[in-house]
N, C-alpha and C. Protein backbone atom coordinates (compact mmCIF):
# COMPACT_ATOMS: atom_id res chain seq x y z
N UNK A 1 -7.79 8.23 6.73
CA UNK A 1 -7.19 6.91 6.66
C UNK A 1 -6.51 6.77 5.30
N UNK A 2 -5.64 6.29 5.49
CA UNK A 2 -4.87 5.48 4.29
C UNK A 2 -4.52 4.47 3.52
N UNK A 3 -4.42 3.93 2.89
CA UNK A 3 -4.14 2.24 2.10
C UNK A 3 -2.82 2.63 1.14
N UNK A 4 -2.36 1.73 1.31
CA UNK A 4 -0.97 0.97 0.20
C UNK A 4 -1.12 0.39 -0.83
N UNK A 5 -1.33 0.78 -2.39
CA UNK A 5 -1.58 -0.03 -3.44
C UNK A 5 -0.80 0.28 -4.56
N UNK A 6 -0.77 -0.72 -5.23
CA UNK A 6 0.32 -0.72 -6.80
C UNK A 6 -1.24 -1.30 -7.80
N UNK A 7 -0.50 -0.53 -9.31
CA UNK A 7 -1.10 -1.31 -9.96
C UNK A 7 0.00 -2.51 -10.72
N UNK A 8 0.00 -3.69 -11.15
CA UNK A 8 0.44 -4.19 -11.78
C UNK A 8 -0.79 -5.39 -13.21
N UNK A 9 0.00 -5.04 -14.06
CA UNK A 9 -0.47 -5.95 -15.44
C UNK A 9 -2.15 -5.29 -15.56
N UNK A 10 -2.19 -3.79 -15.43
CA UNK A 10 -3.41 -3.42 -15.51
C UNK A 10 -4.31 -4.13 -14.54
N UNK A 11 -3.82 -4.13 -13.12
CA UNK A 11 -4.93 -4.38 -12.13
C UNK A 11 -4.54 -3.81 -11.30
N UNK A 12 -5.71 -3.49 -10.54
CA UNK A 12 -4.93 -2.87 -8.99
C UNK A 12 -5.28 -3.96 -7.60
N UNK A 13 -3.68 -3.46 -6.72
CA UNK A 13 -3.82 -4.32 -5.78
C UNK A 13 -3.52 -3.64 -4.87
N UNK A 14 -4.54 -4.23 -3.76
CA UNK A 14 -4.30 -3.32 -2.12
C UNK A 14 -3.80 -4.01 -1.61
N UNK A 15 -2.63 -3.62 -0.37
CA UNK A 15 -1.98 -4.28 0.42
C UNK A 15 -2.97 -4.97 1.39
N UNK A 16 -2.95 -5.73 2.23
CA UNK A 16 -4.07 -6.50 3.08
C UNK A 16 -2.71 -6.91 4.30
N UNK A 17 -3.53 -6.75 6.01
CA UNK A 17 -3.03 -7.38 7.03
C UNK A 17 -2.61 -8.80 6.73
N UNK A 18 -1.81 -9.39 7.41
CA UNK A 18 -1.17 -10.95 7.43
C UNK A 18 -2.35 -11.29 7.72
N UNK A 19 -2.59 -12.77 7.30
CA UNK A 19 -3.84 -13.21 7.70
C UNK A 19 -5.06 -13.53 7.71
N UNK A 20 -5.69 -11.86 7.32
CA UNK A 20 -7.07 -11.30 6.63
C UNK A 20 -6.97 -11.01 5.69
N UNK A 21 -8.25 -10.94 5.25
CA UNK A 21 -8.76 -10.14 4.02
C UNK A 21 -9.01 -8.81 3.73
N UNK A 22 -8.80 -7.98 4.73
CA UNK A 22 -9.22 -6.52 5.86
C UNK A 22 -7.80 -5.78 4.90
N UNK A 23 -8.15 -4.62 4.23
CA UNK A 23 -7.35 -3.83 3.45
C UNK A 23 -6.16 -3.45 4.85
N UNK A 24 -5.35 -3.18 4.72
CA UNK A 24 -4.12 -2.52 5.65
C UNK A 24 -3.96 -1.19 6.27
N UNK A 25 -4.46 -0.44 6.98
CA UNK A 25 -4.55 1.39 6.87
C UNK A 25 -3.84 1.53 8.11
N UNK A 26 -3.47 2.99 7.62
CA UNK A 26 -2.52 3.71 8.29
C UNK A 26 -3.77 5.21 8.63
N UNK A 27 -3.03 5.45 9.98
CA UNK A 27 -4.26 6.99 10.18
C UNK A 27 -3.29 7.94 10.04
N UNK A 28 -1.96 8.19 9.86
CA UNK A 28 -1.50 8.88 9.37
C UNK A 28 -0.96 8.86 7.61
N UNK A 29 -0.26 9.79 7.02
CA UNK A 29 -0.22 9.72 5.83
C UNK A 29 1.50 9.33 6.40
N UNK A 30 2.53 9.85 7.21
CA UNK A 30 3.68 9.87 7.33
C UNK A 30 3.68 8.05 7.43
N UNK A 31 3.16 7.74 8.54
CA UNK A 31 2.98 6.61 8.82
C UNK A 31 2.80 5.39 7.59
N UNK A 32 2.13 5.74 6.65
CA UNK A 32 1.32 5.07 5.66
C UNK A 32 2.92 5.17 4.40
N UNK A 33 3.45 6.37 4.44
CA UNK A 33 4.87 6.49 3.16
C UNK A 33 6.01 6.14 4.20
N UNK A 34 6.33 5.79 5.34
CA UNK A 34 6.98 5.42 5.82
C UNK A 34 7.25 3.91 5.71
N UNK A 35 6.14 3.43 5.32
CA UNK A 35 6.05 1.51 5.69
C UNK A 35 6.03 1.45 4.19
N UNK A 36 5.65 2.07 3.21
CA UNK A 36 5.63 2.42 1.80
C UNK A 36 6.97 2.45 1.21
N UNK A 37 7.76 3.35 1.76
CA UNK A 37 9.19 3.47 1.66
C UNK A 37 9.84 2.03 2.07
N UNK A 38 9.54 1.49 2.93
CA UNK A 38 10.09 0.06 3.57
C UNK A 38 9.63 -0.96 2.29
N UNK A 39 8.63 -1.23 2.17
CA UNK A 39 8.08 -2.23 1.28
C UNK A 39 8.60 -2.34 -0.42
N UNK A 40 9.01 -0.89 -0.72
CA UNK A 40 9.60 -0.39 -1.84
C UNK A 40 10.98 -0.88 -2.61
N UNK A 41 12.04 -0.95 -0.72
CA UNK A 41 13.38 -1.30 -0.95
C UNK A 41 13.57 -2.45 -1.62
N UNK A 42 12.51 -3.76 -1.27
CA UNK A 42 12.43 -4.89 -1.52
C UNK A 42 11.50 -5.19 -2.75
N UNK A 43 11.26 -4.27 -3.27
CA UNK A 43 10.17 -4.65 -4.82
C UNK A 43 10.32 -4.25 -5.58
N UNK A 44 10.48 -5.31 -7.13
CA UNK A 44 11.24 -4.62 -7.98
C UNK A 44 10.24 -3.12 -8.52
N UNK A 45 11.10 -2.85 -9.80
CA UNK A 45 10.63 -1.27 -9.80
C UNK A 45 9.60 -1.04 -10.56
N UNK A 46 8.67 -2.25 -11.36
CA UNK A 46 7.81 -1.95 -12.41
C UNK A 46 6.53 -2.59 -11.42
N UNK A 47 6.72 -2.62 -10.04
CA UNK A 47 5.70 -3.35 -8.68
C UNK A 47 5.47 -2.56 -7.68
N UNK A 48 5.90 -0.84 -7.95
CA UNK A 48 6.04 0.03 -6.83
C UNK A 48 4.73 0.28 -6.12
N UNK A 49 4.60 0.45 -4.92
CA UNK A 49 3.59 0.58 -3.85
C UNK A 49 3.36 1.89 -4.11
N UNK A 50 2.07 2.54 -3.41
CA UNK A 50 2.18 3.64 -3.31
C UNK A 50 1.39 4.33 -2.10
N UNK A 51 0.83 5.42 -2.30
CA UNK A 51 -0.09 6.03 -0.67
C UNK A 51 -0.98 6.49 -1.56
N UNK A 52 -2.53 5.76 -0.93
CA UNK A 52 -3.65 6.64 -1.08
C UNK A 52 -4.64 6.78 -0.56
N UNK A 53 -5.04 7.96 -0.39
CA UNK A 53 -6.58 8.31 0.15
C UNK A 53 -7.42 7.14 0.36
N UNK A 54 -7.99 6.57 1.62
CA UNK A 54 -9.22 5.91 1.56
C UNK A 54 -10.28 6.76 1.44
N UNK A 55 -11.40 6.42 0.81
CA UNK A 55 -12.56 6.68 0.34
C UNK A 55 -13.33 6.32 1.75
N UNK A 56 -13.76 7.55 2.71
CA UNK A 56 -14.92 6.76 3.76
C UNK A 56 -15.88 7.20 3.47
């Protein structure tokens, strides 16, 4: 599994579903830098997302 996170102002932040509180995962990694790549176009550049390993 995968999660979407940036750090910004020395914190880190995980992407989360609309809605919930429930972190966001992808079961592929393509899948996970694909929506990564999407989210990217629209954020400036010192806010970049990224792909990482969930910890199960």
């Amino acid at each position: 599994m995968f999660i979407i996170s940036r750090e910004t102002k020395g914190r880190n932040e995980t992407l989360k579903d609309s809605n919930s509180n429930y972190y966001k995962t992808f079961s592929t990694l393509y899948s996970a830098e694909n929506f990564t790549k999407k989210l990217n176009l629209h954020t400036r550049s010192d806010k970049q997302w990224c792909v990482k390993k969930m910890n199960e």
